[in-house]
N, C-alpha and C. Protein backbone atom coordinates (compact mmCIF):
# COMPACT_ATOMS: atom_id res chain seq x y z
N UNK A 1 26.43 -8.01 -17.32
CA UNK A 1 27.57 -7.74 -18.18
C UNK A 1 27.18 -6.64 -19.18
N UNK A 2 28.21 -5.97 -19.43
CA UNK A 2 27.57 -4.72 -20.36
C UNK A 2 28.01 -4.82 -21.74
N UNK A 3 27.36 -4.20 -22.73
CA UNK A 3 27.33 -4.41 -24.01
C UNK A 3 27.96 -3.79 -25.00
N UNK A 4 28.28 -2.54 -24.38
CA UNK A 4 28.45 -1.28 -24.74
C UNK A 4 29.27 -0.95 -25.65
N UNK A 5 30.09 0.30 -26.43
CA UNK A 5 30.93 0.26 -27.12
C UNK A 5 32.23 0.72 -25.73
N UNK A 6 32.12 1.05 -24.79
CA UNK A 6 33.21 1.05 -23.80
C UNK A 6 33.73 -0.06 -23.09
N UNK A 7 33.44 -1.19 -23.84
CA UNK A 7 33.26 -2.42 -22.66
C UNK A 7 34.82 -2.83 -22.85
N UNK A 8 35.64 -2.85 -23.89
CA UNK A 8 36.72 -2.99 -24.13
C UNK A 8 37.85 -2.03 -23.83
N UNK A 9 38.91 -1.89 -22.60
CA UNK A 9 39.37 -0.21 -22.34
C UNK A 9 40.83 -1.17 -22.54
N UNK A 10 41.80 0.03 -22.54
CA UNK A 10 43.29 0.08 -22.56
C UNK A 10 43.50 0.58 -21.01
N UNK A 11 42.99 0.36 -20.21
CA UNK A 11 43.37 0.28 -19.06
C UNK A 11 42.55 0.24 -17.72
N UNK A 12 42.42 -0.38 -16.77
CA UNK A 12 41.62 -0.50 -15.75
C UNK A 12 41.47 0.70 -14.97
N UNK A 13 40.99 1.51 -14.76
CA UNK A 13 40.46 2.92 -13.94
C UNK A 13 39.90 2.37 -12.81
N UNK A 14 39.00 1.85 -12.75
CA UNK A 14 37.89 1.18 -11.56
C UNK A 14 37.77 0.33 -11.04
N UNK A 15 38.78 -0.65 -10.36
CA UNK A 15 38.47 -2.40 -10.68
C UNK A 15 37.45 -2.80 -10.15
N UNK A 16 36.73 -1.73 -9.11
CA UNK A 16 35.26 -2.31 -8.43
C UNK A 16 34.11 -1.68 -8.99
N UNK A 17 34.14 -1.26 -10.26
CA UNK A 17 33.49 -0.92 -11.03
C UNK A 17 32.45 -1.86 -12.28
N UNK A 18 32.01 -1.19 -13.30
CA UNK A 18 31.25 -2.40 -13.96
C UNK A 18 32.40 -3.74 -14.70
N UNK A 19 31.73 -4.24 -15.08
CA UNK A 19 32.68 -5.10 -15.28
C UNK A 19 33.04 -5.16 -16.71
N UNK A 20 34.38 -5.40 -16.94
CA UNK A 20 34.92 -4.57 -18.63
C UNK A 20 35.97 -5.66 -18.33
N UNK A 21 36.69 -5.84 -20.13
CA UNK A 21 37.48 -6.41 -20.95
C UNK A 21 38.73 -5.15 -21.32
N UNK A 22 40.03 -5.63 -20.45
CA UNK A 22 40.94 -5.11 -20.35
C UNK A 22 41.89 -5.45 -21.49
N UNK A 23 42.45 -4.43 -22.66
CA UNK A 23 43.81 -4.79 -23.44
C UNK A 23 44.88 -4.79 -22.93
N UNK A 24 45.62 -5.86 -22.60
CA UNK A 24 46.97 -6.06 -22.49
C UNK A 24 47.78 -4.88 -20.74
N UNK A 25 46.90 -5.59 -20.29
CA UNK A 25 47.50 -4.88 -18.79
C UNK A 25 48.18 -4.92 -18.22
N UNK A 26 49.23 -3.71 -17.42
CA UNK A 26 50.35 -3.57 -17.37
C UNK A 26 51.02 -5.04 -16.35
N UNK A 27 49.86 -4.75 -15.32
CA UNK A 27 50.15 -5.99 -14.52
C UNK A 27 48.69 -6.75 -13.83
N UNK A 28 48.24 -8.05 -12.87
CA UNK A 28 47.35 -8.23 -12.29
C UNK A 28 46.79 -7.51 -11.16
N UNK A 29 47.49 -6.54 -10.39
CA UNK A 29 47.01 -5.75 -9.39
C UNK A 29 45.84 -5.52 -9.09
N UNK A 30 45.14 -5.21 -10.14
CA UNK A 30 44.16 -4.51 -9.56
C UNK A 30 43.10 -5.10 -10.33
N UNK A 31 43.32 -6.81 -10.89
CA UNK A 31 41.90 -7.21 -11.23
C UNK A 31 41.61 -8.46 -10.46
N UNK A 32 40.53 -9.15 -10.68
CA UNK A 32 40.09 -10.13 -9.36
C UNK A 32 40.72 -11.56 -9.85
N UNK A 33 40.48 -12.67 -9.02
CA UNK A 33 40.75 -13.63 -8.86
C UNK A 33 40.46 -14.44 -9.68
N UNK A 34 41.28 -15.46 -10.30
CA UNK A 34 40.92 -16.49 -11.10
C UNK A 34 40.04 -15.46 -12.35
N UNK A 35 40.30 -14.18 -12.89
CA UNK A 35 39.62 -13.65 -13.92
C UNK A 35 40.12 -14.43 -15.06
N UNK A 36 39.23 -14.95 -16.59
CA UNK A 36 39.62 -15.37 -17.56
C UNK A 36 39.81 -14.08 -18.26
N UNK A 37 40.74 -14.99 -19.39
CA UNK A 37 41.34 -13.61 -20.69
C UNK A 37 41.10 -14.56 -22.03
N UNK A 38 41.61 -13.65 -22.84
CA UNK A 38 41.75 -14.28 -24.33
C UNK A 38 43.46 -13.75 -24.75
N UNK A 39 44.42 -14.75 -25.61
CA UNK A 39 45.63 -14.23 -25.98
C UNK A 39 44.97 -14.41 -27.35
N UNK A 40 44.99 -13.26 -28.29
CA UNK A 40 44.87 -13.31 -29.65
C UNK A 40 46.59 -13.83 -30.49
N UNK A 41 46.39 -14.19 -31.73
CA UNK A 41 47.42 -14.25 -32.42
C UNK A 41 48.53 -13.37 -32.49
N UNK A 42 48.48 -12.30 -32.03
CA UNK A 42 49.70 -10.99 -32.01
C UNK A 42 50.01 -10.98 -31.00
N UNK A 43 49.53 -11.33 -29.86
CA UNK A 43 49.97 -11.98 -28.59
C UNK A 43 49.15 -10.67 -27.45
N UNK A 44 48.10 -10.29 -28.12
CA UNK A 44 47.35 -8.90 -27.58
C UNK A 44 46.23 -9.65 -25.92
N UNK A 45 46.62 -9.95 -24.85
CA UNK A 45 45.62 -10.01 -24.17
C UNK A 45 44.70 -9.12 -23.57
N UNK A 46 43.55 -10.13 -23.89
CA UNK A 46 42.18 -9.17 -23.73
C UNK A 46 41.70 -9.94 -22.23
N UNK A 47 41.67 -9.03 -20.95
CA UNK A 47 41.59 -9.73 -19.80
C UNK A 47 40.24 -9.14 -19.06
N UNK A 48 39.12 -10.02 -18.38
CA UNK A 48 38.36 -9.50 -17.56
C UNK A 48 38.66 -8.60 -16.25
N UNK A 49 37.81 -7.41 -16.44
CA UNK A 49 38.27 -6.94 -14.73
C UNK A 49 38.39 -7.89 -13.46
N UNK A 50 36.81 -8.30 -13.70
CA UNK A 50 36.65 -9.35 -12.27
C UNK A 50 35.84 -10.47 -12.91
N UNK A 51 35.59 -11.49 -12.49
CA UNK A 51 34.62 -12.31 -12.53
C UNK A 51 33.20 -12.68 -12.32
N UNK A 52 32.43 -12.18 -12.56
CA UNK A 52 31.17 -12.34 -12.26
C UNK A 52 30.54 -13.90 -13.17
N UNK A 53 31.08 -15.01 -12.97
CA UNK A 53 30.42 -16.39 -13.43
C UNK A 53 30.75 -15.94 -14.96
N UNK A 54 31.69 -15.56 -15.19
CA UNK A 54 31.83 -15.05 -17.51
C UNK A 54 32.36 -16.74 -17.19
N UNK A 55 32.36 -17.01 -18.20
CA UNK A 55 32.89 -18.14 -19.36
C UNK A 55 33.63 -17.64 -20.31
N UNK A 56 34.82 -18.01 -20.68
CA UNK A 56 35.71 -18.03 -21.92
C UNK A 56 34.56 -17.62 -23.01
N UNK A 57 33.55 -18.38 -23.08
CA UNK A 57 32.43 -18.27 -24.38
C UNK A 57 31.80 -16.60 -24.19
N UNK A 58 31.54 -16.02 -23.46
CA UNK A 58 31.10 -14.78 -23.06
C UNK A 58 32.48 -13.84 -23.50
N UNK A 59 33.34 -14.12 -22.84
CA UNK A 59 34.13 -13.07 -23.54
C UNK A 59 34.95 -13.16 -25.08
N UNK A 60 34.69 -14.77 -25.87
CA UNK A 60 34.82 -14.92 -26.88
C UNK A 60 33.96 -14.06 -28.02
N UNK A 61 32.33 -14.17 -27.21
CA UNK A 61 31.48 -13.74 -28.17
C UNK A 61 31.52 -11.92 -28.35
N UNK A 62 32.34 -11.57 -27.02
CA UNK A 62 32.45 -10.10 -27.12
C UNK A 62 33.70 -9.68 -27.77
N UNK A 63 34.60 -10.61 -27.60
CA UNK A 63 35.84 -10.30 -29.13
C UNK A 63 35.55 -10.38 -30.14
N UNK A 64 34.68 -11.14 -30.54
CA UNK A 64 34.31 -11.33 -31.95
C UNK A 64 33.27 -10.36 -32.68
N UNK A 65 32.84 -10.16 -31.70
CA UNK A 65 31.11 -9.20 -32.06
C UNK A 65 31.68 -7.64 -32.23
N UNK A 66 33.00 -7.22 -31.44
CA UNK A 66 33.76 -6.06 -31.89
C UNK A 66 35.20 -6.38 -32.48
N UNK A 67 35.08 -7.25 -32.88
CA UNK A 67 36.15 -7.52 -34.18
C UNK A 67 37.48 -7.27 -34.09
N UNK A 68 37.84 -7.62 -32.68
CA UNK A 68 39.02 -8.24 -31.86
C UNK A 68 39.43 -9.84 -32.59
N UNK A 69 39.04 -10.57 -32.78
CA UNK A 69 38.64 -11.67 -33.56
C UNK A 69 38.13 -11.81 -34.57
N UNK A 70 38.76 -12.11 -35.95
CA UNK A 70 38.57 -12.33 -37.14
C UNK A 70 37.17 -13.65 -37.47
N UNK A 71 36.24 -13.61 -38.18
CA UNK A 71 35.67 -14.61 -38.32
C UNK A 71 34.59 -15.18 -37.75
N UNK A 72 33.95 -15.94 -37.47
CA UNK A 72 32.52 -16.06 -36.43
C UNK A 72 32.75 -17.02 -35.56
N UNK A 73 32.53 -16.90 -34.35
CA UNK A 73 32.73 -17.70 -33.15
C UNK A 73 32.34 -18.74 -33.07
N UNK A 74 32.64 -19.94 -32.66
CA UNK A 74 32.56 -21.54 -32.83
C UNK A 74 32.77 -22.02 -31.72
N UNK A 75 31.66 -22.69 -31.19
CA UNK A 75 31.95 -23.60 -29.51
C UNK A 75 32.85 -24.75 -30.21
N UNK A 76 33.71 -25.45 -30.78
CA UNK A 76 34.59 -25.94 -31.17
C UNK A 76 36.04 -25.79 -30.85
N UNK A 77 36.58 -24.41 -30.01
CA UNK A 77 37.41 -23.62 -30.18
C UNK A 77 37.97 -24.67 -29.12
N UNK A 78 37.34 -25.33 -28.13
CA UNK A 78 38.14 -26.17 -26.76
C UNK A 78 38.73 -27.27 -27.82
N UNK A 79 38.40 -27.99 -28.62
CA UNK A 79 39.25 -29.03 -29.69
C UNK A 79 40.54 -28.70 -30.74
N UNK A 80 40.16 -27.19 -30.81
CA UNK A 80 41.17 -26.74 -31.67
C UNK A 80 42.94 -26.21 -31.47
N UNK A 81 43.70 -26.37 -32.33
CA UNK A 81 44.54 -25.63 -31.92
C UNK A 81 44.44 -23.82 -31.88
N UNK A 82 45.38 -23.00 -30.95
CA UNK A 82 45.34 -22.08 -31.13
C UNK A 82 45.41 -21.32 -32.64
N UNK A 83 46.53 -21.75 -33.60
CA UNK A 83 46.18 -21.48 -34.66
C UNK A 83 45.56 -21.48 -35.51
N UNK A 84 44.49 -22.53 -35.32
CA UNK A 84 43.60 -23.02 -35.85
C UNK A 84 42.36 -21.61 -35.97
N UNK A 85 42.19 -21.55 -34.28
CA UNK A 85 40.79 -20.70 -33.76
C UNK A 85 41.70 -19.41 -34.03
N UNK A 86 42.92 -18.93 -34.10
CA UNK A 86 42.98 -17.58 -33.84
C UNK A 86 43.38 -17.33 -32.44
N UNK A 87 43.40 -17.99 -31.28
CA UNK A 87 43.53 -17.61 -29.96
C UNK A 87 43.98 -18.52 -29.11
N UNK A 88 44.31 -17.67 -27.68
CA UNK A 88 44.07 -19.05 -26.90
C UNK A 88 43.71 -18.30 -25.72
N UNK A 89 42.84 -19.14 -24.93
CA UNK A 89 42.29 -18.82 -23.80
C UNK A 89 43.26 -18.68 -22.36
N UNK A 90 43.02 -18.21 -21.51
CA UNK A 90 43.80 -18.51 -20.41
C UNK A 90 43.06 -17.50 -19.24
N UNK A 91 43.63 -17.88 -17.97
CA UNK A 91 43.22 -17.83 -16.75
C UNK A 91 43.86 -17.07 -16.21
N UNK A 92 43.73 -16.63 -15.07
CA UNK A 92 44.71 -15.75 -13.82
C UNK A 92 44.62 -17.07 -12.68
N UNK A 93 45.87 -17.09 -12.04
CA UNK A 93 46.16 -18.44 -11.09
C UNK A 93 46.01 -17.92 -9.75
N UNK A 94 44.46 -17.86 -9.44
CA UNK A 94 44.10 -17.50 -8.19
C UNK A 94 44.22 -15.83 -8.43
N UNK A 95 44.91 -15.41 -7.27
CA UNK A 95 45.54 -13.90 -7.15
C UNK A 95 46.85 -13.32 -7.49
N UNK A 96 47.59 -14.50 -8.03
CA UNK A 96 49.34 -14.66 -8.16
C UNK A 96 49.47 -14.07 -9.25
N UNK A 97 50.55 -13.27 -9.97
CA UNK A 97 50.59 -12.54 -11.25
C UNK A 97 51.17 -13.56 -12.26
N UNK A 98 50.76 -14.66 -12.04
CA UNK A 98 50.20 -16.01 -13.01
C UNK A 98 49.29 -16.08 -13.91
N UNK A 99 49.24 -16.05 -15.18
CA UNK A 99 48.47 -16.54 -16.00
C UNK A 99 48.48 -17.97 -16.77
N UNK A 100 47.95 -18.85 -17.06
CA UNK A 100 47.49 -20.55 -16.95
C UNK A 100 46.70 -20.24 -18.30
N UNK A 101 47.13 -21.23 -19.08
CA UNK A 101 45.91 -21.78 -20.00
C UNK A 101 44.75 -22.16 -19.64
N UNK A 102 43.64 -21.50 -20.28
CA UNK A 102 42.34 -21.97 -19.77
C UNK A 102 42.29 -23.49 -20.02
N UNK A 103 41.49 -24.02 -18.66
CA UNK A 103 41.20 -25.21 -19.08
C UNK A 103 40.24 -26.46 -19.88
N UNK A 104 40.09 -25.27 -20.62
CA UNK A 104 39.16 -25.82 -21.39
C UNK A 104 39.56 -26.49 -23.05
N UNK A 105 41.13 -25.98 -22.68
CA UNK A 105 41.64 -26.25 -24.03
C UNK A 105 41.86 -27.98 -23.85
N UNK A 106 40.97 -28.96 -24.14
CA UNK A 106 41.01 -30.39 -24.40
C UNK A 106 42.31 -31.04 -24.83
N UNK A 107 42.69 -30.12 -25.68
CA UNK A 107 43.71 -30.92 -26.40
C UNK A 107 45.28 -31.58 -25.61
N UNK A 108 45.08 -31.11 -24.10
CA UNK A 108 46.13 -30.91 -23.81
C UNK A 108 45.96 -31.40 -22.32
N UNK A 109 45.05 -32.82 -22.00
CA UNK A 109 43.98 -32.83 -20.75
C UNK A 109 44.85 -34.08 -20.68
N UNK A 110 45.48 -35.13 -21.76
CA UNK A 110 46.42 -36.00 -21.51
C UNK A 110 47.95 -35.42 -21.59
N UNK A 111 48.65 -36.61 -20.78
CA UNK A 111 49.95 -36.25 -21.03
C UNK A 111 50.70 -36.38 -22.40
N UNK A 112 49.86 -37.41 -23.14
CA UNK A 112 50.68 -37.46 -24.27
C UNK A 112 50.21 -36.38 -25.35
N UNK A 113 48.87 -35.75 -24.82
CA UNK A 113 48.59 -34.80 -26.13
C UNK A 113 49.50 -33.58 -25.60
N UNK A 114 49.44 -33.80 -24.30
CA UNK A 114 50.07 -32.16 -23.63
C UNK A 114 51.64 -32.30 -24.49
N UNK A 115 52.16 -33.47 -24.16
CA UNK A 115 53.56 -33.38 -24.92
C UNK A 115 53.71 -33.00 -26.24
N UNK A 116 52.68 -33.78 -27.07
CA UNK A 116 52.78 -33.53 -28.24
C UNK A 116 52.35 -32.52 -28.74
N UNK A 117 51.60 -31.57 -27.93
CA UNK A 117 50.86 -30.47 -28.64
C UNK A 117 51.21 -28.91 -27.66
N UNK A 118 52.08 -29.18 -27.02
CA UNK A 118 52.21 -27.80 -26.11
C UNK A 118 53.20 -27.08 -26.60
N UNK A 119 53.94 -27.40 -27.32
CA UNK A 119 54.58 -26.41 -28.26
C UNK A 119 54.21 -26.12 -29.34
N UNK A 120 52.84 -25.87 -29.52
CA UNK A 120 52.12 -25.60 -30.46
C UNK A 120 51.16 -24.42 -29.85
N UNK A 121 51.38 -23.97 -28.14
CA UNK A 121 50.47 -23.34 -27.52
C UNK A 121 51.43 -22.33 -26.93
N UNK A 122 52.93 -22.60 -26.82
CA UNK A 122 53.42 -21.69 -26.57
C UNK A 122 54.17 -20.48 -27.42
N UNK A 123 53.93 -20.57 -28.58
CA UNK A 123 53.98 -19.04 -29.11
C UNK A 123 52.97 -17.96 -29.05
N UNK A 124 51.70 -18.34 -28.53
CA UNK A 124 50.71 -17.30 -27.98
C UNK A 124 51.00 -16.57 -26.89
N UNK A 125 51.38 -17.43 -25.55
CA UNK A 125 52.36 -17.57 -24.45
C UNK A 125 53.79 -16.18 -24.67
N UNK A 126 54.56 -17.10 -25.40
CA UNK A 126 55.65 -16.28 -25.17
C UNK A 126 55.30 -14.65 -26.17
N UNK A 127 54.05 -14.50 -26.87
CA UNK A 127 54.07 -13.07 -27.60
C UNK A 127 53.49 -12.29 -26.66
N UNK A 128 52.50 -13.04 -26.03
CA UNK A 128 51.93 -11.87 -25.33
C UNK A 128 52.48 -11.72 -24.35
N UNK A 129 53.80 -12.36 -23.24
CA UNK A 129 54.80 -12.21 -22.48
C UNK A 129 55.47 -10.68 -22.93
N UNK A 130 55.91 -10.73 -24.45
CA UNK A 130 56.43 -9.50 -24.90
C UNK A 130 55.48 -7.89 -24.68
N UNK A 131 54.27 -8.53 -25.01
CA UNK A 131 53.22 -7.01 -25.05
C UNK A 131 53.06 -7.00 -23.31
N UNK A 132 53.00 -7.69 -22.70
CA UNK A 132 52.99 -7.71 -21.07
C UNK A 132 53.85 -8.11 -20.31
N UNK A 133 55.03 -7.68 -20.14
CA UNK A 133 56.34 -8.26 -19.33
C UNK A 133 56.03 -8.33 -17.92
N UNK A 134 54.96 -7.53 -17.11
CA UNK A 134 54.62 -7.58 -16.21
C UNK A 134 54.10 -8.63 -15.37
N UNK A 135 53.11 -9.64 -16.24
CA UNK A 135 52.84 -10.82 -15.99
C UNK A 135 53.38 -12.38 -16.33
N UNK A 136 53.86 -13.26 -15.35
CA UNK A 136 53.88 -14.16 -15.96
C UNK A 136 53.22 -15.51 -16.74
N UNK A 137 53.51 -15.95 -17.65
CA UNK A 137 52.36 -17.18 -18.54
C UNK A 137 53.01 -17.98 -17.98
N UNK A 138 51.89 -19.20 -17.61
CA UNK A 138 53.03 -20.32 -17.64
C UNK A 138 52.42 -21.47 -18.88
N UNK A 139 52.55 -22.53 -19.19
CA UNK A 139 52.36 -23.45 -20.32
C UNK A 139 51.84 -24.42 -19.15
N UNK A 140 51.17 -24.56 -18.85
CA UNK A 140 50.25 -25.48 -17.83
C UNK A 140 49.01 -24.86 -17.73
N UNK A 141 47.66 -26.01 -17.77
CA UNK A 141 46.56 -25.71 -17.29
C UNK A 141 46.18 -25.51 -16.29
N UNK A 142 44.82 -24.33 -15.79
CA UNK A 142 44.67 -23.86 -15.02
C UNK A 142 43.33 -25.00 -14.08
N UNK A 143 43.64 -25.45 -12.94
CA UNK A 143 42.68 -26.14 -12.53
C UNK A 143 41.53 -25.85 -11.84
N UNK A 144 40.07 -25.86 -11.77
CA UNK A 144 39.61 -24.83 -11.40
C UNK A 144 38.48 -25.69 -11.25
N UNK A 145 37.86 -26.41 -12.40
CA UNK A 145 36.41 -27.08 -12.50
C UNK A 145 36.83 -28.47 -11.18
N UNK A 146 35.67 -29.16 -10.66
CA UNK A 146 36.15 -30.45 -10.12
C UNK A 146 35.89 -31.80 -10.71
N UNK A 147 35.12 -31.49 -12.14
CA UNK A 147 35.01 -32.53 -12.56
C UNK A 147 36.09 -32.32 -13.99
N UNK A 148 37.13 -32.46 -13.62
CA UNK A 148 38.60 -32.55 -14.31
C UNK A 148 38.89 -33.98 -14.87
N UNK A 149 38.92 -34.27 -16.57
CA UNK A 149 39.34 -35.93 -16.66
C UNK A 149 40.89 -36.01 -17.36
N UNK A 150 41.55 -35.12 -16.98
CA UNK A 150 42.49 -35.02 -17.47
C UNK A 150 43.75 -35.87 -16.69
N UNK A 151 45.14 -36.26 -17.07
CA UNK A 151 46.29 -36.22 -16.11
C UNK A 151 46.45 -35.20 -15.50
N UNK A 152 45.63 -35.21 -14.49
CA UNK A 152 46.15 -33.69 -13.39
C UNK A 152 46.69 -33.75 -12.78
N UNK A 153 48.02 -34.31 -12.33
CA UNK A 153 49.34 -34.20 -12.24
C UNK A 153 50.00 -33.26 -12.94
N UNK A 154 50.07 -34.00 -14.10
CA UNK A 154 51.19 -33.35 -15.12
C UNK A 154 50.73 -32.22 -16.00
N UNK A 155 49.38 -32.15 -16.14
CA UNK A 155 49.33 -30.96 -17.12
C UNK A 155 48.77 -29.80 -16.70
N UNK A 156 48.74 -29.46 -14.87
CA UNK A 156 47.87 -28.62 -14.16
C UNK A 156 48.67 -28.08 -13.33
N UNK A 157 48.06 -26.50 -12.96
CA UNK A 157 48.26 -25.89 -12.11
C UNK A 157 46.85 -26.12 -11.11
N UNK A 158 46.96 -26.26 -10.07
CA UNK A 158 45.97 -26.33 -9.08
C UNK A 158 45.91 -24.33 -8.96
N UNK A 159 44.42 -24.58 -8.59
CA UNK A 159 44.26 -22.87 -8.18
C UNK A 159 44.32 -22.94 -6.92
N UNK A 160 44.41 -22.03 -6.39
CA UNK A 160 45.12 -21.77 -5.29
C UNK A 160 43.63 -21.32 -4.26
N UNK A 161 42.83 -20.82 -4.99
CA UNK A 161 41.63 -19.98 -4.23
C UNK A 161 41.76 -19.05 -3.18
N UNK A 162 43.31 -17.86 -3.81
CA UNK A 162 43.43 -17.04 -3.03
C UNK A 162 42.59 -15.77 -3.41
């Protein structure tokens, strides 16, 4: 993963290229499968080209370290609300121009927290819908790990592993 001050671009040039943190892209075309992102508070997504094994925490620590993210980074952020941390995480659903809440956001792994707390996750959702009309969000988690203890029924998107 690179370190660089280019690592963050306003648009994908290369997608089989090194691997970089995309602002707010027009659409999924041309980045890989199941790539994670970050939705900041203004609804700005910051999306991986491809996947090479990143973690939400890897590209957290590179929003924050170039000051995309206000404040110092906290493995806490899976307990928190989005407003809380500043963000919210989310996924690409397989290859589909789907984007999924990462699933790492805890708070939302039962049905009754998902009820009670998912309209508290979708104004990240519907802002960055506005800065990216191209893609769709949906308000469901993205399923991906297999050791899942959540209602995964109701609060999941299965990935597709296209």
């Amino acid at each position: 993963m690179m370190t660089n001050e280019n690592l963050i671009q306003d648009e994908l040039k290369d997608p089989g290229g090194d691997w970089k943190i995309v602002r707010n892209p027009v659409n999924l075309a041309r980045f890989g499968k199941d790539v994670r992102g970050v939705i900041t508070g203004s609804g700005d997504l910051y999306l991986e080209s491809h996947s090479d094994g990143t973690i939400h925490h890897d590209i957290l620590e590179i929003l924050f370290d170039h000051g995309v993210l206000e404040g110092t980074f906290s493995r806490g952020w899976t307990k928190q609300l989005p407003e809380e941390s500043g963000f919210l995480t989310v996924q690409r659903h397989g290859r589909t121009p789907m984007i999924c809440i990462g699933e790492s956001n805890r708070l939302l792994y039962r049905k009754a927290g998902y009820l009670e707390k998912i309209h508290l996750y979708r104004p990240f959702l519907e802002r960055a819908f506005l800065k990216n009309p191209g893609i769709r969000f949906m308000d469901k988690l993205i399923r991906i790990k297999g050791n899942f203890t959540g209602d995964e029924a109701f609060v999941t998107i299965r990935s597709l592993g296209l």
